[in-house]
Each structure stands twice: as C-alpha cells, then as structure tokens.
Protein backbone atom coordinates (compact mmCIF):
# COMPACT_ATOMS: atom_id res chain seq x y z
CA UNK A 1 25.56 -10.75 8.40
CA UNK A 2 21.66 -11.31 8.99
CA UNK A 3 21.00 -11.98 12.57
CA UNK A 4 18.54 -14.93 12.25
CA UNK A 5 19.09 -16.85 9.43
CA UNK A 6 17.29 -20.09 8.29
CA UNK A 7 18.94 -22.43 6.23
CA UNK A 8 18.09 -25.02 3.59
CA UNK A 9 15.13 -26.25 6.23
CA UNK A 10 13.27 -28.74 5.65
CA UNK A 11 10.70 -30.55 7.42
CA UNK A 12 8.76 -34.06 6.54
CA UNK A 13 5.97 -36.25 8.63
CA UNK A 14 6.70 -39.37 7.45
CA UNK A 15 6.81 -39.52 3.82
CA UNK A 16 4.56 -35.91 3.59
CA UNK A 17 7.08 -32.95 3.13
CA UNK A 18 5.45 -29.43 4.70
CA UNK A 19 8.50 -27.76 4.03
CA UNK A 20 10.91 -27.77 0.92
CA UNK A 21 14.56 -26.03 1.15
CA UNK A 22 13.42 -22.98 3.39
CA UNK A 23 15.77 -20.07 3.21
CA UNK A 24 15.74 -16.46 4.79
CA UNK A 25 17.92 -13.99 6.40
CA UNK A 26 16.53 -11.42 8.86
CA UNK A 27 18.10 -9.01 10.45
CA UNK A 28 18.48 -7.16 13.60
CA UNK A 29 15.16 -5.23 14.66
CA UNK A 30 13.28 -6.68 11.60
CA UNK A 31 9.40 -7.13 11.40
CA UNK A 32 8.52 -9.91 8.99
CA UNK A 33 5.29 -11.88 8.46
CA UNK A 34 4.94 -15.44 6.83
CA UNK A 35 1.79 -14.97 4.86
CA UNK A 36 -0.41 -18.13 3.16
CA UNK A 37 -2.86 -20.37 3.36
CA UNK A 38 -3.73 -22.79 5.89
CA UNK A 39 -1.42 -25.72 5.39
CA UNK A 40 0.99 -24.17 3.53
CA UNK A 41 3.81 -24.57 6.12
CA UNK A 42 4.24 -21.55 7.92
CA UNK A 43 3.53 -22.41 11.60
CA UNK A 44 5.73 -25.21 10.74
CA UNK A 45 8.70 -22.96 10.27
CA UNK A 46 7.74 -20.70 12.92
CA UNK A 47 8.14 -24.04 15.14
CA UNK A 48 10.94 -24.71 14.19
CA UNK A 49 12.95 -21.70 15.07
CA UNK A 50 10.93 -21.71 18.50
CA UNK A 51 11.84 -25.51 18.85
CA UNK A 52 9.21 -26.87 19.35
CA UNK A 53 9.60 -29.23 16.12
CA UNK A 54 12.85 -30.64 14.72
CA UNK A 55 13.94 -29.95 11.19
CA UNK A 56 14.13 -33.16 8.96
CA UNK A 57 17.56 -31.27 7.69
CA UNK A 58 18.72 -27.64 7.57
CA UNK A 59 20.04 -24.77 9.98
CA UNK A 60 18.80 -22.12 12.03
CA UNK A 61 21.38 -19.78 13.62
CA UNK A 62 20.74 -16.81 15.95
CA UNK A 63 23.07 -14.39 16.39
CA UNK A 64 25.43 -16.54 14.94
CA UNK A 65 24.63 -19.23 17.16
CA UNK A 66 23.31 -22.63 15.78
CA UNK A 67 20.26 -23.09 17.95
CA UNK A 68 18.50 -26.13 15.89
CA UNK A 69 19.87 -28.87 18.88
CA UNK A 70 18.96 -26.38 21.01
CA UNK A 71 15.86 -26.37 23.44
CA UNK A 72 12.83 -24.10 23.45
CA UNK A 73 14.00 -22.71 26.83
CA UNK A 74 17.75 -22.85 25.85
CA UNK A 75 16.91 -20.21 22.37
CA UNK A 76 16.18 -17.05 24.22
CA UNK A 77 12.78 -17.10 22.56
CA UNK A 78 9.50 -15.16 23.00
CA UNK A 79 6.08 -16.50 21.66
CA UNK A 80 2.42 -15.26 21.68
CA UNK A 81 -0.06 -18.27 20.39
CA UNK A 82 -3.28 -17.90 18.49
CA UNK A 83 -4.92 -19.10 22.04
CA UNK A 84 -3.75 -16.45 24.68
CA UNK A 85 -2.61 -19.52 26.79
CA UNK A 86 -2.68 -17.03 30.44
CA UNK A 87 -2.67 -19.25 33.74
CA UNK A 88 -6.08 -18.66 34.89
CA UNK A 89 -5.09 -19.32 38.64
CA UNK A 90 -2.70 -16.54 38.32
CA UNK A 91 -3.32 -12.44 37.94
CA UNK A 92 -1.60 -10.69 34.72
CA UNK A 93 0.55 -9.70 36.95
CA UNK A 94 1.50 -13.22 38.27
CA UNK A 95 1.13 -14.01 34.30
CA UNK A 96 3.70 -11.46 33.26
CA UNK A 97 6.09 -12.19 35.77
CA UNK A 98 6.37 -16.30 35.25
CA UNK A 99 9.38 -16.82 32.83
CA UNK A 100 11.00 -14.37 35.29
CA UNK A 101 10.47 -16.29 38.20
CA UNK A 102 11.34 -19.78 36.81
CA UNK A 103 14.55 -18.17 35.52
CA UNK A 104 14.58 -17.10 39.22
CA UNK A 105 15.62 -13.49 38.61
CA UNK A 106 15.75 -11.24 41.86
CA UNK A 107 12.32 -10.51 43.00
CA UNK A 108 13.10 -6.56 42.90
CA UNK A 109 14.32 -7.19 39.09
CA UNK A 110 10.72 -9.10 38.50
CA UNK A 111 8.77 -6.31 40.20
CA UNK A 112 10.11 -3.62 38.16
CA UNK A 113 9.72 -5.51 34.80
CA UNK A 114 6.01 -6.37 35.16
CA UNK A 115 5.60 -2.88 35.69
CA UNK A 116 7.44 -1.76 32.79
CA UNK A 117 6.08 -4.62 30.73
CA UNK A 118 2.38 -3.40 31.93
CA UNK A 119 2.82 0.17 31.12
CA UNK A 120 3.75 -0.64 28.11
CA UNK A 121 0.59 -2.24 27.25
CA UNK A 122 -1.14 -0.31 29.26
CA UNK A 123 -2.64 -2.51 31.65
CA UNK A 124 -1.14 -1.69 34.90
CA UNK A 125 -4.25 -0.70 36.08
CA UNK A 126 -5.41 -4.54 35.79
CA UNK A 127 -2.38 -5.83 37.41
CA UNK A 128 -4.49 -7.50 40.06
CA UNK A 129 -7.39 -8.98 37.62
CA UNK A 130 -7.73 -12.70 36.55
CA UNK A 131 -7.89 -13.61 32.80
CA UNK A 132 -11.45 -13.93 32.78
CA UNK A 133 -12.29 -10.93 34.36
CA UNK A 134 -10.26 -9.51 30.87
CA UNK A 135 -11.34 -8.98 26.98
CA UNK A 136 -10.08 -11.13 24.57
CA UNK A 137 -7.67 -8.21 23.24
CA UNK A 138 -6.67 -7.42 26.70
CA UNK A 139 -5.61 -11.03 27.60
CA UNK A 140 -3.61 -11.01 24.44
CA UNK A 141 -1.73 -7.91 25.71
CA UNK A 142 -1.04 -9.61 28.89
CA UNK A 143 0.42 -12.78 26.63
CA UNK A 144 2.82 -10.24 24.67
CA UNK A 145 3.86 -8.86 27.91
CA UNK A 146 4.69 -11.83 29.12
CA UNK A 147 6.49 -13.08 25.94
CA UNK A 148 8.39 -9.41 25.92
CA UNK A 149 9.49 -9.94 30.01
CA UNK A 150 12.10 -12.23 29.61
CA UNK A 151 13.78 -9.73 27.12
CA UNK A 152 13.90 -12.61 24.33
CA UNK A 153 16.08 -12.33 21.01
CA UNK A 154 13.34 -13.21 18.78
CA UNK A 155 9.42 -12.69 19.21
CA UNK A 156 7.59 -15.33 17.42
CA UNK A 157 3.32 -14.37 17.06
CA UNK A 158 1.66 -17.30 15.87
CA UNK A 159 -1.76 -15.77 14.52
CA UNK A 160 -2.12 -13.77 17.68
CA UNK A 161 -5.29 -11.70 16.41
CA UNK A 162 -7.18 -14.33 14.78
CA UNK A 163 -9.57 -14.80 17.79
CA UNK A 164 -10.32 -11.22 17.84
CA UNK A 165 -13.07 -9.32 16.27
CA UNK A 166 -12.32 -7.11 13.81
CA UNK A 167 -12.02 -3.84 14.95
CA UNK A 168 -9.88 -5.06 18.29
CA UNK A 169 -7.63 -6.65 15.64
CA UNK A 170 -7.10 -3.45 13.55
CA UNK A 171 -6.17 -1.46 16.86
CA UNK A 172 -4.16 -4.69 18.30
CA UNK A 173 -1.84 -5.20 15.13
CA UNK A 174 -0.76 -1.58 14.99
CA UNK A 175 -0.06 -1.63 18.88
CA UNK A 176 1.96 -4.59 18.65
CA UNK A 177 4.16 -2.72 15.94
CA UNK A 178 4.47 0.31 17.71
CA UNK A 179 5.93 -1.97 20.69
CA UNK A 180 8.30 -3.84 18.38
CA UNK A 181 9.59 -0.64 16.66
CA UNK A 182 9.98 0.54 20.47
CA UNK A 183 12.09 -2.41 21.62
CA UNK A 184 14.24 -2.99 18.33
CA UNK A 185 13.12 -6.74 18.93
CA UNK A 186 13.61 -9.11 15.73
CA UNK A 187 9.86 -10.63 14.79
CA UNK A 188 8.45 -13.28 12.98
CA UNK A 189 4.54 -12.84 12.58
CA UNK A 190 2.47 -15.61 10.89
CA UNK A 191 -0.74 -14.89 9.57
CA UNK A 192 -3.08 -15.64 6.41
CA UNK A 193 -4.74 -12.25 6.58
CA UNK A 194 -2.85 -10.39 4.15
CA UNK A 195 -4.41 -6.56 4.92
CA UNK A 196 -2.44 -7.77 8.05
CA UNK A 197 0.87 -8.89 6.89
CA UNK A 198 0.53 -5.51 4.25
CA UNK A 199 -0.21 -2.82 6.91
CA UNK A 200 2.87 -3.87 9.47
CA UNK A 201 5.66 -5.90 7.75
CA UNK A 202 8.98 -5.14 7.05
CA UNK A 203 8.97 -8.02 4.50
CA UNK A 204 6.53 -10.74 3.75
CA UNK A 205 7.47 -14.15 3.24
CA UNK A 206 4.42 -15.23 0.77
CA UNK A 207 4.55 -19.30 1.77
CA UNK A 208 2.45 -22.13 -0.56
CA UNK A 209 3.08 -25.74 -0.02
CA UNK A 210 5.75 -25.56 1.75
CA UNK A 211 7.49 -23.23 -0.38
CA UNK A 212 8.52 -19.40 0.13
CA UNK A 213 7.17 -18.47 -3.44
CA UNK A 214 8.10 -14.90 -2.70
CA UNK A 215 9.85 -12.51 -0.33
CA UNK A 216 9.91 -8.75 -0.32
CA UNK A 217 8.68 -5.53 0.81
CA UNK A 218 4.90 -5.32 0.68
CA UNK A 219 4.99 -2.90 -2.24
CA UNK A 220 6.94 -5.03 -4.05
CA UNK A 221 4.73 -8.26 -3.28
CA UNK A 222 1.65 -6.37 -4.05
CA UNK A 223 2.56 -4.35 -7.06
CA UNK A 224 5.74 -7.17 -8.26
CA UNK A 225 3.71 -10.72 -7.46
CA UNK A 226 6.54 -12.92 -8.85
CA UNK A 227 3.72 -15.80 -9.45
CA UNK A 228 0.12 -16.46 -10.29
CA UNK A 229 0.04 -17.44 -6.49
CA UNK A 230 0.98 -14.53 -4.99
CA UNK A 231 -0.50 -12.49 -7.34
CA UNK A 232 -4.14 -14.03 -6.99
CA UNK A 233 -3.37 -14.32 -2.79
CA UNK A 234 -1.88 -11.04 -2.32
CA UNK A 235 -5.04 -8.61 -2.78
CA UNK A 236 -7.69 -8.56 -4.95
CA UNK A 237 -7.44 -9.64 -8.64
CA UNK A 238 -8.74 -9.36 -12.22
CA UNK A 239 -7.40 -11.92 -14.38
CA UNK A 240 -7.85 -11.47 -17.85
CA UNK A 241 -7.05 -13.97 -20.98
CA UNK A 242 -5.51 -12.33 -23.98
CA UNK A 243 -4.10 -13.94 -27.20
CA UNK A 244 -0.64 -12.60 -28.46
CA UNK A 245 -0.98 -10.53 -31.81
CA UNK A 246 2.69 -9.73 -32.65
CA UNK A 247 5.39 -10.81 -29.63
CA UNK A 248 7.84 -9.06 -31.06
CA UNK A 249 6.58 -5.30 -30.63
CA UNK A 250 4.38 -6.64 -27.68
CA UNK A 251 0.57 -6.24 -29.19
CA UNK A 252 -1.81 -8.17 -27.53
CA UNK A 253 -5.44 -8.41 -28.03
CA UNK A 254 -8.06 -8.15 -25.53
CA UNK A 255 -11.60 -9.16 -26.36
CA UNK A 256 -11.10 -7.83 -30.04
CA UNK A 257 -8.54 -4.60 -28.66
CA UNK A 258 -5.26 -4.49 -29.48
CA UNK A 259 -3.06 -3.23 -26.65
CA UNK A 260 0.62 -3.19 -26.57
CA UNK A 261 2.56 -3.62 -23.46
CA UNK A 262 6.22 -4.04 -22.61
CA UNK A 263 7.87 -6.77 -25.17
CA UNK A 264 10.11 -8.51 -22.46
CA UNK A 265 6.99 -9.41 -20.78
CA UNK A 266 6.47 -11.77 -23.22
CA UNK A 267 10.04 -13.79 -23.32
CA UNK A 268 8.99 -17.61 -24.20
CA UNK A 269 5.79 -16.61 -25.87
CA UNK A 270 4.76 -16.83 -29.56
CA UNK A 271 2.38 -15.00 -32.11
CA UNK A 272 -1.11 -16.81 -30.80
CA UNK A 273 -0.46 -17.84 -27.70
CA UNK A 274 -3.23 -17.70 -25.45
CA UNK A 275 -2.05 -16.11 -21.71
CA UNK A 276 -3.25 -14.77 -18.46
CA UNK A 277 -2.88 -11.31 -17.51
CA UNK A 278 -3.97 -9.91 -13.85
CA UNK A 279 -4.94 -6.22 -13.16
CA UNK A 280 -5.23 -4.96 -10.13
CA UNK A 281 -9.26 -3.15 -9.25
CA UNK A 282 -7.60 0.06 -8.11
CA UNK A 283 -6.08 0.05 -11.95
CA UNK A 284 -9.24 -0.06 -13.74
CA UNK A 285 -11.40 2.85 -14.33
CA UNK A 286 -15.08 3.71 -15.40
CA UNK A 287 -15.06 6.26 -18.42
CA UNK A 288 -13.15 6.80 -21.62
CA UNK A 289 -9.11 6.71 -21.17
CA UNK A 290 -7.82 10.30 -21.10
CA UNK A 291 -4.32 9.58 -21.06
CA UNK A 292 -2.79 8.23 -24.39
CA UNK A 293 -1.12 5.60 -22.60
CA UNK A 294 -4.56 4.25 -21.36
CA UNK A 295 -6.78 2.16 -23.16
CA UNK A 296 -10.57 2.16 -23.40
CA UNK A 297 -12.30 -1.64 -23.52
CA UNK A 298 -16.36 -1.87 -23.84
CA UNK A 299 -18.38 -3.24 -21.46
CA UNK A 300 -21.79 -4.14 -19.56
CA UNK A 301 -22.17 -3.47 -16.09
CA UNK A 302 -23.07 -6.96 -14.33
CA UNK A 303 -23.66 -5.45 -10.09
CA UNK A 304 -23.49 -2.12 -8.43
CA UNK A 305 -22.65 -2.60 -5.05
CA UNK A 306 -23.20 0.55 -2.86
CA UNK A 307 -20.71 0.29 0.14
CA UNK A 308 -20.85 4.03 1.44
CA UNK A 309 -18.38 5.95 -0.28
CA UNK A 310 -16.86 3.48 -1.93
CA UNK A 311 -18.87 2.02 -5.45
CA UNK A 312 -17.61 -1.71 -5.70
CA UNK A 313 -18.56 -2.51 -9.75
CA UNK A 314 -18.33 -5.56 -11.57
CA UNK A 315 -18.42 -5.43 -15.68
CA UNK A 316 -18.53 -7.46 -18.55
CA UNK A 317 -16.08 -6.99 -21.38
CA UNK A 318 -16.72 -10.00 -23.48
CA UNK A 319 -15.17 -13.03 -22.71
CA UNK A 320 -13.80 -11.33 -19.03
CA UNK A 321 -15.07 -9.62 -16.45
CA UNK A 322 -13.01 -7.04 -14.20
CA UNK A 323 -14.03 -5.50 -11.13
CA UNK A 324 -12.98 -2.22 -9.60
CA UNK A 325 -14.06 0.13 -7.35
CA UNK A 326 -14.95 4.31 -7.57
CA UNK A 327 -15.57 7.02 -5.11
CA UNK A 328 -19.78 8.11 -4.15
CA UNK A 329 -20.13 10.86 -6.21
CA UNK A 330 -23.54 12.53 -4.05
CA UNK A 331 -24.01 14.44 -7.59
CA UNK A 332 -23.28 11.52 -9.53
CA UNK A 333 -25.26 8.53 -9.45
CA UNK A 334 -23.17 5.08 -10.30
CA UNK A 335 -24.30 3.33 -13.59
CA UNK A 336 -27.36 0.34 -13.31
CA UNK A 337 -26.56 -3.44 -14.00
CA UNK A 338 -27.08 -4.01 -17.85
CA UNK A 339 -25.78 -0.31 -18.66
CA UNK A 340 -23.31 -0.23 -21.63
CA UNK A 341 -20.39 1.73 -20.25
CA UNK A 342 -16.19 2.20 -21.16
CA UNK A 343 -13.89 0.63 -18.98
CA UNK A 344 -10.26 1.93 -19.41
CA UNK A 345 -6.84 0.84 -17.97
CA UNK A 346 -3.18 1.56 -18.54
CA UNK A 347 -1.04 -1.13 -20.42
CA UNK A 348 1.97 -0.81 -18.27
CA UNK A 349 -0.59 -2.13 -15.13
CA UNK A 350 -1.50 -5.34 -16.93
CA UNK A 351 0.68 -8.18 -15.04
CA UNK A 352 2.17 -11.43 -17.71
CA UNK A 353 0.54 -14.25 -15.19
CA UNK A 354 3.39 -17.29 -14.89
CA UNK A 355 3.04 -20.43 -13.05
C-alpha cells in the first residue's frame, strides 16, 4: 500500500477546472517532482495535499489517514515556498526553531534540533545571523531546515530554487536530495525546469492542463514520452513529418528516403498518411551511417554554433530541419552554414508522435 495516495482529485474555481481526476500513489521515502508549465495545475495539487486549498471532489490519504478535512497544521506537513518566507525579526536559529516552539516542545528538545537541523545544512556557524545578513541560497537552507524541524511526514518544495541563480541552483537541488535520501522523508517537488525534475526524481509526474499526461521514471519519460506533450516538454526535440509508404512492413519515407521502423508503431495508420515523428539531438549524427541499422538523410547545414566543446548544429534535410549536437574536435574543424553534409540516425530512435 502507497503511503500518500491522491485520489480522483479534482479541483474547479468557479466554472474553470485546474485539475481533472488526479491520481498517484507514492510511497514511503519517495522523491517525486510534478513537472509542467505554468498553469498547468501543479501548485494546485501540491496545495491541496498541504491544505491550503480544498478539493472540489477526491481523496488524499497519508499513511492511511484521510487528511483532505484535515488542517494545514493538523497533516504533519513540511513546506519550502518559491519565496524563502524567514521572519526577518528572528535569527535562523529563532527561524528553525518556530514550528517547535508553537508546538511547545521542551526547550532542551528545540535546542538540540536546531542544531541538528543546522548541521545538516551546514549553517550552524550562522545560527546567530538575520535573513538579510544571508544569500539567497543560504536563506533557502534555513527555510528547509525549518520545514525538516518539525520531523513532518511529507516535504512539499514549491519551486524552491527558482529565485536562485543558476549555479546556486545546480549545487542547491543536489543538496536538498542528498538530505531527503538522508532522512527517508516522502517528497513532492514542483518545478517547470525539467534538467531539474530529470537530475533528482524518483518519478516525474509530467502535468498539462490539469492533467497528469504521464508518470514514470525519468528514463522512461525522456526516452518513452507517452504524448506529443511530453515528448516536445521533456528535453529537446526534432520533429520530423514523414508520409507512410507501406504500414504493413513499416516503410516510411522521409524527404524522398525510405526508412522502415517497427510496424506496431503504426497501429491506426494507413498507406499515405502523413505523421509526426520526434528524434531526440543526441540521436542524430553528422557523417555517413556506419551501422546497417542507421540511415543516412542529405542535408545543408543552416548555423554552427560554437559552445566550447560542445558543436550545437542545425541542418536542412528538405522539408525538415533537425538539430543535434557533436564534440570540438581541436583537429577537426565543424562544417560552415550552406555546406552539403550527411546526416544519419537509427530507425529504432524515431518516436510515432500521438496527440
């Protein structure tokens, strides 16, 4: 039995629905990140299980409790905002320590959990500071810390990192899942970065208008997009029209080459059908196939973009363009826009776009 599970929620403003029919089950010690766009319904959810909204209808049980007529203080709940939301009156000590005191634990108890909590963000040394004597990446520390004290059931991180700079965020995400692997605490992060959700999810809930249009591992929403959605949102994307020579043996024709692919990708589809197919960059390479399951396509190289030692190209094959990228070769200088060149791929990479 999963140990949070959301049920059948659903959640309207008037007559606007932001969430249809929600479902997941998480379990114990589980890291997962709602991923999507803004508007797409995410916070909404993670509201919801924090209580801080009502569903229109559904359930959300933790631990096997029902928690949805629950309050916010009542669910055994920790939550980090996209604002670090730190008492500025107070020191991150005094910060850390708050829940504990209004849940008027023993002062020695409180004591010896901002301590703990502080070494393990490693801030004790800035127990005495004010917030704005602190970085933006520290004072989001100090707001984990104090969402960790209380020893919650469930840490919700609403976009924690998004007021960072890029770097601190890099360093921030991967020290917030070294402390959640640590504690074994079940977490719910909610972000539209997706290098973010990628690098430190157990699973990734892939939400669009309200919907979860996919939920998996992230090799399996990367590599296994179940729509054009995720497929387009998750990573970078080549899509690629293609007309259907012969469905049966799966032969389909790309700008004037014939390339067959798996049949059952093509269950629905007739000879002449016109359909989308996505490719992923790090599937496409420059130079003549030399594998016989590859396939070489002619093209025209549109930009070079020199990035250090990464080559980020963009070709012409036709009708579509794909972009990809190859290593700096120092002996090897990359081809010039307008060069003819061979592009090759491997069939069994091309993705049968659906809705």
């Amino acid at each position: 039995m999963s140990f949070l599970t959301i049920s059948h929620l659903k959640k309207s403003f008037g007559a606007t629905t932001v969430v249809h029919d929600f479902n997941l089950d998480i379990e114990k010690g589980e890291f997962i990140s709602f991923l999507g766009p803004s508007g797409c319904g995410k916070t909404t959810v993670l509201r919801m299980v924090a209580g801080f909204e009502t569903p229109t209808s559904g359930k959300i049980s933790i631990g096997g409790r029902d928690v949805v007529n629950l309050k916010p203080n009542q669910r055994n709940i920790g939550m980090v905002f996209q604002a670090y939301a730190l008492f500025p009156n107070m020191t991150v000590a005094q910060n850390v320590a708050f829940g504990l005191k209004v849940a008027k634990k023993p002062k020695a108890e409180i004591d010896a959990t901002v301590h703990e909590m502080l070494s393990l963000i490693k801030l004790d040394h800035l127990a005495e500071r004010y917030p704005y004597q602190l970085s933006g990446g520290q004072q989001q520390r100090v707001a984990l810390a104090r969402a960790l004290a209380t020893k919650p059931q469930v840490l919700l991180l609403d976009e924690p990192l998004s007021a960072l700079d890029a770097k601190i965020r890099v360093s921030l995400r991967e020290e917030i899942r070294a402390i959640q692997r640590k504690l074994g605490i079940t977490t719910i992060f909610v972000t539209h970065d997706q290098e973010e959700a990628l690098s430190i999810s157990d699973r990734i809930v892939v939400m669009y208008e309200g919907n979860a249009e996919q939920v998996g591992a992230p090799f399996e929403i990367y590599n296994h997009p179940s729509s054009r959605f995720v497929a387009s949102f998750v990573g970078t994307l080549n899509t690629l029209d293609a007309t259907i020579r012969d469905a049966t043996s799966g032969v389909i024709t790309i700008d004037g080459k014939d390339i067959a692919i798996d049949r059952t990708r093509l269950n629905g589809h007739k000879n002449g059908d016109k359909i989308s197919l996505a490719v992923r960059p790090e599937a496409v390479s420059l130079g003549e196939a030399t594998d016989k399951r590859e396939t070489t396509l002619d093209g025209k190289i549109d930009s070079v973009h020199f990035l250090g030692s990464v080559i980020r190209i963009r070709a012409s094959l036709g009708e579509n363009t794909v972009s990809f990228d190859t290593f700096n070769n120092p002996s090897a200088p990359p081809p010039s826009p307008g060069e003819n060149v061979k592009v090759s791929l491997c069939a069994k990479d091309l993705l049968v776009l659906g809705h």
